[in-house]
Protein backbone atom coordinates (compact mmCIF):
# COMPACT_ATOMS: atom_id res chain seq x y z
CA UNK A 1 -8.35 12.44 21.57
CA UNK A 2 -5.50 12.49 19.07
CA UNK A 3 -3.07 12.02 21.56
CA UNK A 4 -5.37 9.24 23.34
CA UNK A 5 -5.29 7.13 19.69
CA UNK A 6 -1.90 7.51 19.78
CA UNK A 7 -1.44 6.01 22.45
CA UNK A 8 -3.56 2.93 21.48
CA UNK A 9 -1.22 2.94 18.35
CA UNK A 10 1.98 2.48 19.62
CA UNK A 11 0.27 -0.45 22.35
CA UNK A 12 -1.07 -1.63 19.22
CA UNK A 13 2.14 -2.35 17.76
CA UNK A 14 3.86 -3.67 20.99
CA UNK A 15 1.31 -5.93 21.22
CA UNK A 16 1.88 -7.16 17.90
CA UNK A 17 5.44 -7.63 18.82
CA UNK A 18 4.59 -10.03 21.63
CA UNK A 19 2.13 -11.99 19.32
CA UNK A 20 4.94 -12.54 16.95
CA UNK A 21 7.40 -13.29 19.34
CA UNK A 22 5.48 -15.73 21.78
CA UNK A 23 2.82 -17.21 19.47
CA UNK A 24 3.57 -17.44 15.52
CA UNK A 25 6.15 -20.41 16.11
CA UNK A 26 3.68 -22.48 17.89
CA UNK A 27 0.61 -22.32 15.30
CA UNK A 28 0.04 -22.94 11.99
CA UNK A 29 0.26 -20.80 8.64
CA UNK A 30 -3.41 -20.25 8.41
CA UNK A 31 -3.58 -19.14 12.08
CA UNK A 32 -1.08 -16.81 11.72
CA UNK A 33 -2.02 -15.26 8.59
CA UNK A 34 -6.17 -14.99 10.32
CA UNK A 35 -4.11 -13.43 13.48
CA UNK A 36 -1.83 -10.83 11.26
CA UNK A 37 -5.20 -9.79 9.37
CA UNK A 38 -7.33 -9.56 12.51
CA UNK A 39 -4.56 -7.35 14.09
CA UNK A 40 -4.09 -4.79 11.06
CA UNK A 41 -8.10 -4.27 10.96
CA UNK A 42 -8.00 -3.20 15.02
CA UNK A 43 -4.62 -0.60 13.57
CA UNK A 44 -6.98 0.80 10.66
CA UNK A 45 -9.61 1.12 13.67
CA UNK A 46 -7.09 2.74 15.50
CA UNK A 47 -6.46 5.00 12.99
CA UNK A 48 -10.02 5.80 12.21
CA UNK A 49 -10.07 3.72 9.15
CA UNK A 50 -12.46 1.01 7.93
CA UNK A 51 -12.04 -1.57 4.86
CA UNK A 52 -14.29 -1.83 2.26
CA UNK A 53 -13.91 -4.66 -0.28
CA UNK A 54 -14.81 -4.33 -4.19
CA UNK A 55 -15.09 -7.73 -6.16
CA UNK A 56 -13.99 -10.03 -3.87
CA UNK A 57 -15.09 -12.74 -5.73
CA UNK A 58 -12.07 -12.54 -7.93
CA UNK A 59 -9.71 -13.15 -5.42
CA UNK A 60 -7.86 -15.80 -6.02
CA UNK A 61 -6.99 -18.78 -3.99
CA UNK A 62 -4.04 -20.04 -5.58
CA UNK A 63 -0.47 -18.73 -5.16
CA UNK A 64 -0.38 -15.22 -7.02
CA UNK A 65 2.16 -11.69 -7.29
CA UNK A 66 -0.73 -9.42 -6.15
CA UNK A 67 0.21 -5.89 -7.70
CA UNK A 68 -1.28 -2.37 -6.47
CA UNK A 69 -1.14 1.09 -6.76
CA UNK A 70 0.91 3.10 -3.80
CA UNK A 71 -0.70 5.71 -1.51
CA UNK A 72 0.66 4.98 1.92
CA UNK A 73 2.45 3.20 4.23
CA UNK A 74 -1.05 2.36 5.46
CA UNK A 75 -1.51 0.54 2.44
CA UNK A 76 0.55 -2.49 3.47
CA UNK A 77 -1.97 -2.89 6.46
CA UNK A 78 -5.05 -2.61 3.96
CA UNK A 79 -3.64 -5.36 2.21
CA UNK A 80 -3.30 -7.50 5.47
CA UNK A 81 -6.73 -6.95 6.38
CA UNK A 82 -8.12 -7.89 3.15
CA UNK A 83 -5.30 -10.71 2.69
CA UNK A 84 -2.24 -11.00 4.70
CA UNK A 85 0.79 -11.24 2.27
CA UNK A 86 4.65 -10.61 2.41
CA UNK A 87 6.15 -7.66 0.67
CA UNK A 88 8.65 -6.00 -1.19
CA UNK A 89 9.93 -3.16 0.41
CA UNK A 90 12.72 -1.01 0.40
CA UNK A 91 15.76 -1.40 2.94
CA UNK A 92 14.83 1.53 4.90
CA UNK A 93 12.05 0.10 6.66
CA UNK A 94 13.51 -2.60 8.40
CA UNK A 95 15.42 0.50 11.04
CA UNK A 96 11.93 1.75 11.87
CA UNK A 97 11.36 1.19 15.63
CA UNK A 98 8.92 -1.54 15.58
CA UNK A 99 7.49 -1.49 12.30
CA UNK A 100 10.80 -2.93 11.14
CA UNK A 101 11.23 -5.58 13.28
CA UNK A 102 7.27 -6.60 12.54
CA UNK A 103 7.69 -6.56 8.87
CA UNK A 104 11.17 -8.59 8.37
CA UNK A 105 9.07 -11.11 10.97
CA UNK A 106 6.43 -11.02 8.51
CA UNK A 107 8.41 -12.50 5.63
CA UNK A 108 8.98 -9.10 4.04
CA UNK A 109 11.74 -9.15 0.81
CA UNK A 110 14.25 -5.87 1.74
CA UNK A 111 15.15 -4.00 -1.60
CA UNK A 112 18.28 -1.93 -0.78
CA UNK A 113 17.98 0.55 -4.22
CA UNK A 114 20.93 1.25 -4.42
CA UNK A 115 22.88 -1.90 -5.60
CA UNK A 116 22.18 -2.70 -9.17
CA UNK A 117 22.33 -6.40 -8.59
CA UNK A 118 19.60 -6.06 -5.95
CA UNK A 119 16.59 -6.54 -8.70
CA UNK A 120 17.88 -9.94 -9.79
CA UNK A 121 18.19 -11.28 -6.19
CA UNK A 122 14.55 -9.97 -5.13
CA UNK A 123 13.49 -11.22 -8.33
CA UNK A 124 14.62 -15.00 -7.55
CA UNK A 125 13.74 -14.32 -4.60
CA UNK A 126 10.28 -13.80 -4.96
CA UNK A 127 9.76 -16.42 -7.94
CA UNK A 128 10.76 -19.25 -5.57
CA UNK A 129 8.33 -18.38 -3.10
CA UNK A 130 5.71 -17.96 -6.05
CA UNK A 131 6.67 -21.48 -7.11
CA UNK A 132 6.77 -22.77 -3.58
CA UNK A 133 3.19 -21.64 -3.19
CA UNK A 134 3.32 -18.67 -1.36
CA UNK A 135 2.04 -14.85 -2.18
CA UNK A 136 3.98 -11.95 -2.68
CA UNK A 137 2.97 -8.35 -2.84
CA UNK A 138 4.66 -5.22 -5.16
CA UNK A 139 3.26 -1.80 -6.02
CA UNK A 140 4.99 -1.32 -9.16
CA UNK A 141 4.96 1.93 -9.19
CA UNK A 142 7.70 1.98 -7.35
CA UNK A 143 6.98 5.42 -5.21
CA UNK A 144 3.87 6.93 -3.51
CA UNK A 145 1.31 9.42 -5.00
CA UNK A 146 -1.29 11.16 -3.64
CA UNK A 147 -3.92 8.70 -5.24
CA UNK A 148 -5.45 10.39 -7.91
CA UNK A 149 -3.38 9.24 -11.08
CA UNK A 150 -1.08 5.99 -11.71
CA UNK A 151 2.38 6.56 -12.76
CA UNK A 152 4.02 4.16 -15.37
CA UNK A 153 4.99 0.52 -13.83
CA UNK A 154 8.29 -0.68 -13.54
CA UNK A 155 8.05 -4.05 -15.00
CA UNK A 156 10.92 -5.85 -13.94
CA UNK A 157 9.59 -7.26 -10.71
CA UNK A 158 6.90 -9.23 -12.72
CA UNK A 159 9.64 -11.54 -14.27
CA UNK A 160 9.04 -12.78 -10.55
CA UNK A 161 5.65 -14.04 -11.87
CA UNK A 162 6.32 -14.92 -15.12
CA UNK A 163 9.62 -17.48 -14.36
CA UNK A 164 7.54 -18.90 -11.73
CA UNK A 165 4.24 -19.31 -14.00
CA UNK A 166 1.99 -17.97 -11.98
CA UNK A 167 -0.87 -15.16 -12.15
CA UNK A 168 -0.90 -12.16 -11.01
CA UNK A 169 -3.92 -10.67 -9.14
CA UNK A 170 -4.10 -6.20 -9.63
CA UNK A 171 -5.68 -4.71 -6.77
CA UNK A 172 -6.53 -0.91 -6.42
CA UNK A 173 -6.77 1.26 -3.24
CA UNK A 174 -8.65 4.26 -2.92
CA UNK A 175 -9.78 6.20 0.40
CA UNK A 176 -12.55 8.52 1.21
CA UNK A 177 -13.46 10.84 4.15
CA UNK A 178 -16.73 11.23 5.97
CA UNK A 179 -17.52 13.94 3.00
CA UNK A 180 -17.93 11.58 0.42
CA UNK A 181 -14.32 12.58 -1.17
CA UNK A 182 -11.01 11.19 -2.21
CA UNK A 183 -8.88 11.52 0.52
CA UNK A 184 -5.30 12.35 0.46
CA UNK A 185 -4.62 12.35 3.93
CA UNK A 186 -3.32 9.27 3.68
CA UNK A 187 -0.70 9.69 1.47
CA UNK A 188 2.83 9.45 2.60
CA UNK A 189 4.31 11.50 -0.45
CA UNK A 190 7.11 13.82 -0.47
CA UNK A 191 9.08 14.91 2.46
CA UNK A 192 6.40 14.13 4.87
CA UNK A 193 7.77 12.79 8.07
CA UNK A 194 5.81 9.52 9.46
CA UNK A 195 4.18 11.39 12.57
CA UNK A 196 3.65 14.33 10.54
CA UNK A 197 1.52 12.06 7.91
CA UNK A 198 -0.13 9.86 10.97
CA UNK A 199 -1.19 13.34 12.40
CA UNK A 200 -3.06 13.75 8.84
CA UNK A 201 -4.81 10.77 9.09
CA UNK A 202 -6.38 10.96 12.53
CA UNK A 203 -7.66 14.40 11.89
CA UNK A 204 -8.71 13.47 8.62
CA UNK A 205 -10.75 10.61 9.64
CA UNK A 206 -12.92 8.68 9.68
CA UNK A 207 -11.57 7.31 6.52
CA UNK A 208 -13.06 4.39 4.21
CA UNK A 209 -10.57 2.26 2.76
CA UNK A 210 -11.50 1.07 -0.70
CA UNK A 211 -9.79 -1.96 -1.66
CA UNK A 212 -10.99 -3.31 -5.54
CA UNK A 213 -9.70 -6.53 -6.29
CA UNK A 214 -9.31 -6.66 -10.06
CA UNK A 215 -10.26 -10.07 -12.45
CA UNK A 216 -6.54 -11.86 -12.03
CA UNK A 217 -4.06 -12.19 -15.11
CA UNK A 218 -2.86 -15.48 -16.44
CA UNK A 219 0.42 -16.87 -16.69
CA UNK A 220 1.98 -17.14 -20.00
CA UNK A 221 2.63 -13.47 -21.37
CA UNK A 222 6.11 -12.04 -20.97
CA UNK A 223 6.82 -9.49 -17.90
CA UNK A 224 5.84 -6.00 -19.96
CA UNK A 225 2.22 -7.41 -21.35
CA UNK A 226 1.83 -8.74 -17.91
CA UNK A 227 2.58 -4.94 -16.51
CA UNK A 228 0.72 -3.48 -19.07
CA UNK A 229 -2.62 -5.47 -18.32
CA UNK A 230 -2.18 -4.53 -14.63
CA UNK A 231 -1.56 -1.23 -15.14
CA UNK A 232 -4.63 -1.03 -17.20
CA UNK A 233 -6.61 -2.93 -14.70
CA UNK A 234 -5.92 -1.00 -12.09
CA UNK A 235 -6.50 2.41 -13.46
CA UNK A 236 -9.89 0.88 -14.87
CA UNK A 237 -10.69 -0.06 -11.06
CA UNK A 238 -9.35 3.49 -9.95
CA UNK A 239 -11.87 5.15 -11.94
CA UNK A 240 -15.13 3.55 -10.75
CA UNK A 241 -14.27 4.10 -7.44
CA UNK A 242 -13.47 8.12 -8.03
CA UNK A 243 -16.44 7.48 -9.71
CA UNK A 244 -18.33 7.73 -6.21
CA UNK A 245 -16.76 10.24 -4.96
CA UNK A 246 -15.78 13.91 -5.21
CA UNK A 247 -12.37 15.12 -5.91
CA UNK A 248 -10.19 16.07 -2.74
CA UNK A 249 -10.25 19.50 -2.18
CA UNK A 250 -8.11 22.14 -3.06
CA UNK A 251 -7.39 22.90 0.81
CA UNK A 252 -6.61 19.12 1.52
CA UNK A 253 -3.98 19.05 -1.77
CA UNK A 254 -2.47 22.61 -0.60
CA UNK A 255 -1.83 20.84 3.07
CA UNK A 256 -0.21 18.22 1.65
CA UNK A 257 1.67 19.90 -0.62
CA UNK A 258 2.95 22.17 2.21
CA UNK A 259 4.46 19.51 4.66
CA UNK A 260 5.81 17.09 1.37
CA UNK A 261 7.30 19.74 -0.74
CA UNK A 262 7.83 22.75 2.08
CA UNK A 263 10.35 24.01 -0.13
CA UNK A 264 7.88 24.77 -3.28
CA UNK A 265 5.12 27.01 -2.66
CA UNK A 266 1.93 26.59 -3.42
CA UNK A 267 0.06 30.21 -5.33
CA UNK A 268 -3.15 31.46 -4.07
CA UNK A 269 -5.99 32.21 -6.52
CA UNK A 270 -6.04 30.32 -10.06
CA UNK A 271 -2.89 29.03 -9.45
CA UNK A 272 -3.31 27.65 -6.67
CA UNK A 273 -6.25 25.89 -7.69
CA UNK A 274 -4.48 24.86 -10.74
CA UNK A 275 -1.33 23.10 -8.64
CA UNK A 276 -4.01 22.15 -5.96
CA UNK A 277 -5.61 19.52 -8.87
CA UNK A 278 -2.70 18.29 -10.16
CA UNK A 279 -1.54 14.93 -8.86
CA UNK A 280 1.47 14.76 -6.29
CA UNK A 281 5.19 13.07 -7.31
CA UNK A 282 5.73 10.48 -4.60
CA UNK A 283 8.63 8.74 -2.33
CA UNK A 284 10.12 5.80 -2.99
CA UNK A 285 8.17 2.95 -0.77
C-alpha cells in the first residue's frame, strides 16, 4: 500500500510538471493560483493528510507577508491548499528532482545562507512584490522543529513588510493522527533524509492538518514589534490547538529522534521519557 501511494506521489508531481509547463502561461493569476491549491490538496490526500482550517475569517484579502511556524516540508503544501503563495526558501531546494523545478516555477525567492549580502537582496526582493500586490510566505524561525515549541524569530525578513507597508498575517500549523495526538511524523528535523521522513508520514497517517489563521498585524510598527506580535500570535494559536489533543508519544519522539540525530542516543527508562518530551532542534528550511 505504501509502495502503491508512492507511486501516486511521484505521478502526482509529474503531473504537476506538465500543468505548469503546458497550462499556467495560457490562464490567468486566479486560475492558476485555484489550480496550484487544488493540486497540493490531492498531494496531502496522497499522503494521507487532510486540511483543517481555524479562523478563516481573518484571512486577509489584501497583499500580506504571511508568517508561520516550521514543521515540514509538507508545510509549504498546507499553505497552498489553504492559500497558494510564493516562498522563501533556501537554495538547496531548487536541485531537488522535481520539487525544485515546481517551486522556482512557482515564484519561490532562493536564499543561498551562506552569502551575507543574501538577506538584503531577498529582503528587496520580497518588499517589491509586497508593494506590487502580491503575497509572500516566511517561517521565521528559520529551521524545522518537531512542532511542539516555537523557537525565537529571526526578524530581519519582516523589514520586507514593514518598507513595503503592508500587514502581516501569522498562521500556525499543527498535525494530529487518527489517535487524537500531536503528530510528529511530519517533521522533517534533523538528519532525516526526505524518503526516510515521507516513509513516516504514510505509516503515520491518516494525519489532520491544522492550519489556524491568526487576527493579521498592521503596518506601521518597526520589524522586531512586528516579530514579536507574530511570534506571540502564533504560540497563542499553537496552544489551543495542543489544546485538543494529547501529547505525541514517547515512542513517536524516540523514532524520530533515532533517524534525525542517529548519532545521539536516546536512554530507556526515565530518561528516555525525559528526552522523549523535550522538543526537537530542527534543519534549516
Amino acid at each position: 500500500m505504501i509502495a502503491l501511494r508512492k507511486l501516486r506521489l511521484v505521478f502526482h508531481l509529474l503531473r504537476g510538471m506538465v500543468i505548469v509547463a503546458l497550462r499556467f502561461s495560457h490562464v490567468t493569476p486566479a486560475r492558476r493560483a485555484e489550480m496550484t491549491r487544488r493540486w497540493s490538496l490531492k498531494l496531502l490526500r496522497i499522503c494521507g493528510m487532510r486540511l483543517v482550517v481555524h479562523n478563516d475569517g481573518a484571512r486577509l484579502d489584501a497583499s500580506a507577508l504571511v508568517v508561520g511556524n516550521h514543521v515540514s516540508w509538507l508545510d509549504i503544501y498546507t499553505v497552498n491548499a489553504w492559500r497558494p503563495t510564493p516562498f522563501v526558501s533556501k537554495a538547496e531546494v531548487r536541485q531537488w528532482p522535481v520539487v525544485g523545478w515546481l517551486a522556482e516555477k512557482l515564484d519561490t525567492v532562493f536564499l543561498q545562507r551562506e552569502k551575507r549580502t543574501e538577506a538584503m537582496r531577498v529582503m528587496h526582493e520580497m518588499a517589491e512584490r509586497l508593494r506590487n500586490g502580491g503575497l509572500m510566505c516566511v517561517f521565521p524561525e528559520g529551521t524545522t522543529t518537531d512542532g511542539q515549541e516555537l523557537l525565537p524569530f529571526h526578524a530581519n525578513l519582516f523589514q520586507s513588510a514593514v518598507s513595503a507597508g503592508c500587514a502581516v498575517q501569522p498562521i500556525c500549523l499543527m498535525y494530529e493522527d487518527a489517535q487524537r495526538r500531536q503528530s510528529v511524523a511530519p517533521a522533517y528535523t534533523g538528519e532525516l533524509a526526505l524518503g526516510k521522513s515521507l516513509d513516516m508520514v504514510l505509516r503515520g497517517g491518516p494525519i489532520i492538518a491544522h492550519l489556524y489563521v491568526c487576527e493579521p498585524i498592521a503596518p506601521g510598527g518597526d520589524r522586531r514589534a512586528t516579530s514579536a506580535a507574530a511570534r506571540d500570535a502564533i504560540a497563542a494559536a499553537l496552544a489551543t490547538l495542543q489544546a485538543k489533543v494529547d501529547k505525541p508519544t514517547a515512542e513517536s519522539l524516540a523514532e524520530l529522534a533515532r533517524h534525525a540525530y542517529p548519532a545521539t542516543e536516546v536512554g530507556a527508562g526515565a530518561a528516555g521519557d525525559e528526552a522523549a518530551d523535550a522538543p526537537m532542534p530542527g534543519r534549516e528550511g
